[in-house]
C-alpha atoms as a PDB file:
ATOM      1  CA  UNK A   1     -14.833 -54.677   3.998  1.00  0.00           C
ATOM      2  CA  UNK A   2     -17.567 -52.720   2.060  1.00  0.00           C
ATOM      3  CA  UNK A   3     -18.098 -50.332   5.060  1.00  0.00           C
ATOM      4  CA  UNK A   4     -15.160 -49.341   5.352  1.00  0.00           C
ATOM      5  CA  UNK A   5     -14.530 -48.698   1.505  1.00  0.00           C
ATOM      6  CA  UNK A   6     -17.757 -46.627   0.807  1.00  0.00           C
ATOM      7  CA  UNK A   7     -16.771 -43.801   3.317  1.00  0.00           C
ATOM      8  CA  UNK A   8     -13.400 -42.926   1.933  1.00  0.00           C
ATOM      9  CA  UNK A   9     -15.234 -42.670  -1.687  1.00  0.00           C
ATOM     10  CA  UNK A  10     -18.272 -40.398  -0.413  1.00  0.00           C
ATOM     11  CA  UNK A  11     -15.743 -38.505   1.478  1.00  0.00           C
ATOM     12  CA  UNK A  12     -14.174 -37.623  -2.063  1.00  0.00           C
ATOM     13  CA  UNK A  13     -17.083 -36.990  -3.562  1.00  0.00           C
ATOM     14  CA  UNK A  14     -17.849 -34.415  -1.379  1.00  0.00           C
ATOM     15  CA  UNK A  15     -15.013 -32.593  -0.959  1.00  0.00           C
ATOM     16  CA  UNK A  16     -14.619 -32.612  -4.727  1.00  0.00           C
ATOM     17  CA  UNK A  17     -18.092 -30.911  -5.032  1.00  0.00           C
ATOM     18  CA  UNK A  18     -17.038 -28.909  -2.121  1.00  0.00           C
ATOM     19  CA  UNK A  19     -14.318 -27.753  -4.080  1.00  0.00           C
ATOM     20  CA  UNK A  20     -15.763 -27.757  -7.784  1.00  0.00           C
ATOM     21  CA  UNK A  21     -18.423 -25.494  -6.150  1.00  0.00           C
ATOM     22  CA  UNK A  22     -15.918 -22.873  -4.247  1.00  0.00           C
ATOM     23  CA  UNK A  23     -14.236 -22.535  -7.514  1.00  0.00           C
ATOM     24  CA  UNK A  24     -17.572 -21.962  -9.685  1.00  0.00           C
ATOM     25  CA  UNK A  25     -18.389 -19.184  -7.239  1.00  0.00           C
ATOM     26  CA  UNK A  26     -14.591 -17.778  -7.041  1.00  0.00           C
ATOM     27  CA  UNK A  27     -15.874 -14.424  -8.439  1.00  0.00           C
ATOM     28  CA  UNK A  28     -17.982 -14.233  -4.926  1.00  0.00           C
ATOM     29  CA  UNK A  29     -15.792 -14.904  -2.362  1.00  0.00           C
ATOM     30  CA  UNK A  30     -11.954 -14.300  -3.820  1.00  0.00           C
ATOM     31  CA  UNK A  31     -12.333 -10.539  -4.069  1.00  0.00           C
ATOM     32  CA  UNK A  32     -12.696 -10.831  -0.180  1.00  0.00           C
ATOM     33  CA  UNK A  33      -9.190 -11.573   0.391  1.00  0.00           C
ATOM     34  CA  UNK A  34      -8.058  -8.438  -1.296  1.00  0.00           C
ATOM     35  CA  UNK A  35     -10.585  -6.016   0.050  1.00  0.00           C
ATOM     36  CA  UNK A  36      -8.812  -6.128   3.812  1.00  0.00           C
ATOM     37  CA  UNK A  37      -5.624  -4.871   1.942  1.00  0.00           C
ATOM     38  CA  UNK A  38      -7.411  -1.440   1.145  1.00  0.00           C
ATOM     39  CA  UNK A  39      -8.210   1.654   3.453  1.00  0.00           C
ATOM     40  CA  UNK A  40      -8.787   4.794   1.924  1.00  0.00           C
ATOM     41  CA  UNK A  41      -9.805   7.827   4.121  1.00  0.00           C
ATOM     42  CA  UNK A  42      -9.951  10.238   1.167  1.00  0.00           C
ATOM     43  CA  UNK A  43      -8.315  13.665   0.673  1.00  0.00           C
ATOM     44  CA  UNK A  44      -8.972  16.823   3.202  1.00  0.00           C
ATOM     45  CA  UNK A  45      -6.747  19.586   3.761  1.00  0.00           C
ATOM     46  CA  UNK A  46      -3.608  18.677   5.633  1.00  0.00           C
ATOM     47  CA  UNK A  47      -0.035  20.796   5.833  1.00  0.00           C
ATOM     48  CA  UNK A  48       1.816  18.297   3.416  1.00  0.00           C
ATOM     49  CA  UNK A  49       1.162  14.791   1.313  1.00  0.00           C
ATOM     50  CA  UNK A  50       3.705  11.728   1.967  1.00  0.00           C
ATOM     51  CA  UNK A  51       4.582   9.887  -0.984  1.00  0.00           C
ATOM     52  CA  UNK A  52       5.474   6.350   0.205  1.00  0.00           C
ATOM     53  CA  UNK A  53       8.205   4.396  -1.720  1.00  0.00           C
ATOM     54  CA  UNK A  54       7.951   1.186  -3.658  1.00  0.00           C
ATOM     55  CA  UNK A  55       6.156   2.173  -6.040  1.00  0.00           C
ATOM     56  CA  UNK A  56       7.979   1.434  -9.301  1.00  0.00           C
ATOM     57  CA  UNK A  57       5.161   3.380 -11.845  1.00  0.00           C
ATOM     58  CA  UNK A  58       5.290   6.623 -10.340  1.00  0.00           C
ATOM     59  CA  UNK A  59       1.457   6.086  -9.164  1.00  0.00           C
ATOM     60  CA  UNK A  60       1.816   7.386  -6.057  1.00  0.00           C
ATOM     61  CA  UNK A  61       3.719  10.766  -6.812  1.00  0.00           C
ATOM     62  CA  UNK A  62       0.952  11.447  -9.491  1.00  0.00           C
ATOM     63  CA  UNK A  63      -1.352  11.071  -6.969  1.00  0.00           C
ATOM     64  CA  UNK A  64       0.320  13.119  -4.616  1.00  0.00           C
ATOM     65  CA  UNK A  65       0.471  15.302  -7.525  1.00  0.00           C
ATOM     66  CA  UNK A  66      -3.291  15.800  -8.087  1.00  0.00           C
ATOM     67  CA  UNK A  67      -3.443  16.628  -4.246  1.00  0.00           C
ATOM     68  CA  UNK A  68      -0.853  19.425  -4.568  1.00  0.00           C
ATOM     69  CA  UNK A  69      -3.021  20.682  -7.486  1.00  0.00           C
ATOM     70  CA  UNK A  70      -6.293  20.620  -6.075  1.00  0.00           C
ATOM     71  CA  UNK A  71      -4.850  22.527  -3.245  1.00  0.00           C
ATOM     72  CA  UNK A  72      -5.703  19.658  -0.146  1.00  0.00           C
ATOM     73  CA  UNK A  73      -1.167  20.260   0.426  1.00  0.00           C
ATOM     74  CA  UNK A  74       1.063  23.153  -0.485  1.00  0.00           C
ATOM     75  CA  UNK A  75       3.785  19.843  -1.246  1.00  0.00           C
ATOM     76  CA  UNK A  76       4.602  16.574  -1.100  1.00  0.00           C
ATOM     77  CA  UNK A  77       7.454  14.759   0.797  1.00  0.00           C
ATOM     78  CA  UNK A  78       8.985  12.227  -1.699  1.00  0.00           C
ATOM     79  CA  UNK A  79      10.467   9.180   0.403  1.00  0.00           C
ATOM     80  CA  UNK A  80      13.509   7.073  -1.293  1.00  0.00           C
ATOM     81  CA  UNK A  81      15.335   4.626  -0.650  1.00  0.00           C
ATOM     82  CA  UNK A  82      18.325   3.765  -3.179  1.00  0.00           C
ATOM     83  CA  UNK A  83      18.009   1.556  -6.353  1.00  0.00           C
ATOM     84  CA  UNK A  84      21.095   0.490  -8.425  1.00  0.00           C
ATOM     85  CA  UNK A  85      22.966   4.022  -6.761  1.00  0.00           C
ATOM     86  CA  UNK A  86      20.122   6.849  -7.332  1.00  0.00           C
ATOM     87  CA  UNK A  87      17.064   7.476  -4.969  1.00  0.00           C
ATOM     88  CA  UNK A  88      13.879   6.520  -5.862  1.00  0.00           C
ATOM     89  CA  UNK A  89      12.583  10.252  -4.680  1.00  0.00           C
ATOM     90  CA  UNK A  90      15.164  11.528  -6.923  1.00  0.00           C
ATOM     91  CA  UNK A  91      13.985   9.640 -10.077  1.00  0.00           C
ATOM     92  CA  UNK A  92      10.108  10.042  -9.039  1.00  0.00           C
ATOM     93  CA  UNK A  93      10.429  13.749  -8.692  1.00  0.00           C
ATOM     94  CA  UNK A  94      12.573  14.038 -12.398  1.00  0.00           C
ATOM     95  CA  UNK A  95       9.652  12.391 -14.297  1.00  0.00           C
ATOM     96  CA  UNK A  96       6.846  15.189 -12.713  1.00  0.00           C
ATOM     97  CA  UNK A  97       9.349  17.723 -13.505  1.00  0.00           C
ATOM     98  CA  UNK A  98       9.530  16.627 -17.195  1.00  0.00           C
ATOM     99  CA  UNK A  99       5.932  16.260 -17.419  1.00  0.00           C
ATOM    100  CA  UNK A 100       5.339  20.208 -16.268  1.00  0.00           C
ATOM    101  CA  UNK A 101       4.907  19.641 -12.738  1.00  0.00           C
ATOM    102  CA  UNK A 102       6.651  22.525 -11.040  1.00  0.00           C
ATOM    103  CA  UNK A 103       9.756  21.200  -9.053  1.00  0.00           C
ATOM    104  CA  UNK A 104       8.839  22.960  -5.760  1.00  0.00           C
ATOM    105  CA  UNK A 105       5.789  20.952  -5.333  1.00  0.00           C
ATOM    106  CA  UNK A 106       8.092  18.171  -4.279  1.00  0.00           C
ATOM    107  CA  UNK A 107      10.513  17.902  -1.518  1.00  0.00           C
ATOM    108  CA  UNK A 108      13.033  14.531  -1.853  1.00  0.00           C
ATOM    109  CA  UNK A 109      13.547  12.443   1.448  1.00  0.00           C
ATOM    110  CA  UNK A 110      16.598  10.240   0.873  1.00  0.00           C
ATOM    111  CA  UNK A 111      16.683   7.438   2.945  1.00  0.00           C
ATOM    112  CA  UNK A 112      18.010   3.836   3.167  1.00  0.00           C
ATOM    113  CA  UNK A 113      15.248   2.119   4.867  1.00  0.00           C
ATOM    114  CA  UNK A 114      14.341  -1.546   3.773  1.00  0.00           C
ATOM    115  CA  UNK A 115      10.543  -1.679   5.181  1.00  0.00           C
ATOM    116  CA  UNK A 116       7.700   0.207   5.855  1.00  0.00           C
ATOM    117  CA  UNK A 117       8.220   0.562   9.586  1.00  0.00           C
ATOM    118  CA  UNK A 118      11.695   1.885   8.858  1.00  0.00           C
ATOM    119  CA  UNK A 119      10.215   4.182   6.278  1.00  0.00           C
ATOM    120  CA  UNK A 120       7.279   4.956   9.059  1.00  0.00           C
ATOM    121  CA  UNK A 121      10.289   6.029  11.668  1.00  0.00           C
ATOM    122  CA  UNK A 122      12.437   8.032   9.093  1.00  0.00           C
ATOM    123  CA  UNK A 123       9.246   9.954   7.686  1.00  0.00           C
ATOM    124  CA  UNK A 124       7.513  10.407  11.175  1.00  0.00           C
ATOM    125  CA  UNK A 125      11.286  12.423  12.435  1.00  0.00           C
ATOM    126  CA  UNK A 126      10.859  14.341   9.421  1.00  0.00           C
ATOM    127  CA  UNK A 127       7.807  15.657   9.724  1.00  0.00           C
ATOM    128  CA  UNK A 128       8.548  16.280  13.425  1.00  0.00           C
ATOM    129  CA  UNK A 129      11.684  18.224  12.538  1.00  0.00           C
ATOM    130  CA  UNK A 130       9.326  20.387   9.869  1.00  0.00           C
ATOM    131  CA  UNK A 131       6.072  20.435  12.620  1.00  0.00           C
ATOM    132  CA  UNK A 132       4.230  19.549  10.851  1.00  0.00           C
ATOM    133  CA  UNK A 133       0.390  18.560  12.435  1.00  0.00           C
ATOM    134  CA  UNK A 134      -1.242  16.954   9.631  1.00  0.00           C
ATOM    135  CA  UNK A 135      -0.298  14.785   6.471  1.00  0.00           C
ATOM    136  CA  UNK A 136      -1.834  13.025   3.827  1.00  0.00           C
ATOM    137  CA  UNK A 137      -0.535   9.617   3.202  1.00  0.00           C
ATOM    138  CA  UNK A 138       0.026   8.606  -0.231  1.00  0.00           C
ATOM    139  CA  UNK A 139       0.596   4.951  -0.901  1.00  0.00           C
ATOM    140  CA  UNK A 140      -0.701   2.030  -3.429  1.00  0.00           C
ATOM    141  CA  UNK A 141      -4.336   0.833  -3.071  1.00  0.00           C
ATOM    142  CA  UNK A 142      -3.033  -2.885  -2.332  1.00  0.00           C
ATOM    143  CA  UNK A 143      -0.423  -1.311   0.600  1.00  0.00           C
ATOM    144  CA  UNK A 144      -2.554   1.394   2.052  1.00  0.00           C
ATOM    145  CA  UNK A 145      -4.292  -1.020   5.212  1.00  0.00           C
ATOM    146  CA  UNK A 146      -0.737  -2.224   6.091  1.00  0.00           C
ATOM    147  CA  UNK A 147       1.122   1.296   5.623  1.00  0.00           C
ATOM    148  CA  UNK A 148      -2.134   2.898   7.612  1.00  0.00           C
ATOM    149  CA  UNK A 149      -1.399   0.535  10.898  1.00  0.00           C
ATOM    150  CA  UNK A 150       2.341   0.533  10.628  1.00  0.00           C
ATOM    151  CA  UNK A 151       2.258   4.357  10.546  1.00  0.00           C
ATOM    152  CA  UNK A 152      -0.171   4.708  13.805  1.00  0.00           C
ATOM    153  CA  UNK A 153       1.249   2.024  15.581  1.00  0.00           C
ATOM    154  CA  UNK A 154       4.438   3.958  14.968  1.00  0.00           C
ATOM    155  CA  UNK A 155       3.251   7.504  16.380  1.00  0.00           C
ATOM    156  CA  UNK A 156       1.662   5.844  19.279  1.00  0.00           C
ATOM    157  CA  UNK A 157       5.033   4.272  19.898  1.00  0.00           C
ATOM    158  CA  UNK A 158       6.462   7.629  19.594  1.00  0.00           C
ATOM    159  CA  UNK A 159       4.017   9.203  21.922  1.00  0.00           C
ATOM    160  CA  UNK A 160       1.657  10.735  19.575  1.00  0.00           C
ATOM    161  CA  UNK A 161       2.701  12.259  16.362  1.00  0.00           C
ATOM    162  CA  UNK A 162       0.256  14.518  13.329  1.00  0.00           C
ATOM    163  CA  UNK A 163      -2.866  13.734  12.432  1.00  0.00           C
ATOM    164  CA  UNK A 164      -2.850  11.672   9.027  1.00  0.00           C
ATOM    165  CA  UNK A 165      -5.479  10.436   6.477  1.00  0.00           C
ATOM    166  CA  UNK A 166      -4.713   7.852   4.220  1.00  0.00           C
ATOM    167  CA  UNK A 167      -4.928   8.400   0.105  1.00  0.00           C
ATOM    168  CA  UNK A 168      -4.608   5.825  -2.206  1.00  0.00           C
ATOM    169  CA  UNK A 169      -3.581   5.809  -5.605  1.00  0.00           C
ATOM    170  CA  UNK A 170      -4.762   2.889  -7.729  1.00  0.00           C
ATOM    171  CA  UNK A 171      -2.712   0.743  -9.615  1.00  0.00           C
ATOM    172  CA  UNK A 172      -3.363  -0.770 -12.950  1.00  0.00           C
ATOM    173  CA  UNK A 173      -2.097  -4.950 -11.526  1.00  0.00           C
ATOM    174  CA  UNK A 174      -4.318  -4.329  -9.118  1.00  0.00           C
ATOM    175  CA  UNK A 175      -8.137  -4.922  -9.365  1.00  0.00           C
ATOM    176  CA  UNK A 176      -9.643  -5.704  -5.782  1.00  0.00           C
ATOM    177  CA  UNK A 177     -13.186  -7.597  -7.631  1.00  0.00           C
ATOM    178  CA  UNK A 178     -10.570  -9.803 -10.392  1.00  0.00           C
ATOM    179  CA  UNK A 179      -6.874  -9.825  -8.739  1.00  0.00           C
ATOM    180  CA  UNK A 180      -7.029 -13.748  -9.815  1.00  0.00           C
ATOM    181  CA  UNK A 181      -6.997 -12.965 -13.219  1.00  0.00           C
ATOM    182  CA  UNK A 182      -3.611 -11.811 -13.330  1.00  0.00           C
ATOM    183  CA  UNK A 183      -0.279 -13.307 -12.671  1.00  0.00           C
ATOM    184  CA  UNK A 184       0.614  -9.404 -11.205  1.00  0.00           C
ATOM    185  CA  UNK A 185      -2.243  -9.099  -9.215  1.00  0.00           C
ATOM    186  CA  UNK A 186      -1.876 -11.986  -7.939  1.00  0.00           C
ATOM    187  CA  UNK A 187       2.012 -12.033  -6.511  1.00  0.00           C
ATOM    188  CA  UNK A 188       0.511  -8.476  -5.354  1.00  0.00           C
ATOM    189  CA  UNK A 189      -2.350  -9.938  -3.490  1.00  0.00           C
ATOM    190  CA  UNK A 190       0.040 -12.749  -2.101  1.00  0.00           C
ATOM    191  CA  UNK A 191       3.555 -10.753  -1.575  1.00  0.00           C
ATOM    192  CA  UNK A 192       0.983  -8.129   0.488  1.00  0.00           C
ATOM    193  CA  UNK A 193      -0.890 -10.698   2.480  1.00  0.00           C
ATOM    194  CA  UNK A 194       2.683 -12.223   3.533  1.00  0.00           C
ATOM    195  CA  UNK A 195       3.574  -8.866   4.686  1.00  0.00           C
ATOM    196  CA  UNK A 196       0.885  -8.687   6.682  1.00  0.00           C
ATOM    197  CA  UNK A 197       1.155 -11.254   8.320  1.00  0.00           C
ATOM    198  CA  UNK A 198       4.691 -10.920   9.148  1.00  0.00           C
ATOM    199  CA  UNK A 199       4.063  -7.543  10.296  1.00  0.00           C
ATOM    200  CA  UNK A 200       1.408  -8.682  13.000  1.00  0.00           C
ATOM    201  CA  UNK A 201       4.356 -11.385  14.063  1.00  0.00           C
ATOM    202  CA  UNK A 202       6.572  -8.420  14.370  1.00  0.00           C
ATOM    203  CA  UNK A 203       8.928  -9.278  11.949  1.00  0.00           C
END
């Protein structure tokens, strides 16, 4: 009976150092779970910037702002989808008005999509209707990997569709080397992971 009863109890042992040492060394190895959630291509000259929806902060049209000023777009395409009656493009482009931002660097894209492959497919026609060949697409640090495939998987659907870099804009519940410090960061990290996966299921 001792055999039998000394396994189980080194077994424990083990995986509790196993486990005591993974979470001494968390600052190593966690920030690699969030790292796959980022691509960023960087700004170059392009015909217009895409501001991506969802972002509740405004993050993303600031960015898109700072492109617009530094002359990479002559505008930005504001995507937005409708919260509690009003468009999310509508209220994003009101709060860089009030802050000086002149009004025509923004054009408003209405829309009542519910994901980012809807989004991708609402944006993509738009840009085709305008002809446009090149975009630069503005989304959340945490989204941009996800948004990035969805979007190409989407023009090669389509048959081919303009040349796009990705441009992230950071965001302050996110930080890539600590998201585990944070309850925000870390429904970010999580809620973005799931959508990940679900997108490669083709949900």
């Amino acid at each position: 009976m001792v055999g039998p009863r000394r396994f189980p109890l080194r077994s424990f042992v083990f995986l509790t150092a196993l486990l005591l040492a993974a979470f001494l060394a968390r600052s190593l190895w966690l920030p690699w779970l969030a790292w796959p959630l980022i691509r960023d291509e960087g700004p170059a000259k392009a015909d217009i910037a895409v501001v991506l929806a969802g972002d509740y902060y405004g993050h993303r049209i600031e960015k898109a702002a700072e492109l617009v000023r530094a002359g990479y777009v002559p505008a930005a395409l504001v995507s937005g989808p409708t919260y509690y009656g009003v468009h999310e493009c509508d209220l994003a482009i009101a709060m860089m008005v009030a802050r000086g931002c002149p009004a025509q660097w923004f054009i408003p894209l209405p829309n009542a999509t519910l994901s980012t492959r809807e989004e991708a497919a609402a944006v993509l026609a738009e840009l085709r209707r305008r002809r446009v060949n090149s975009f630069l697409l503005v989304t959340s640090t945490y989204h941009s990997a996800r948004a990035a495939r969805t979007y190409r998987a989407t023009e090669r659907a389509q048959g081919g569709g303009p040349e796009l870099r990705v441009v992230t804009a950071p965001d302050e519940h996110f930080q890539p080397q600590s998201w585990w410090r944070g309850r925000e960061s870390q429904k970010i990290v999580f809620i973005e992971w799931w959508k990940t996966v679900a997108a490669w299921l083709g949900k």
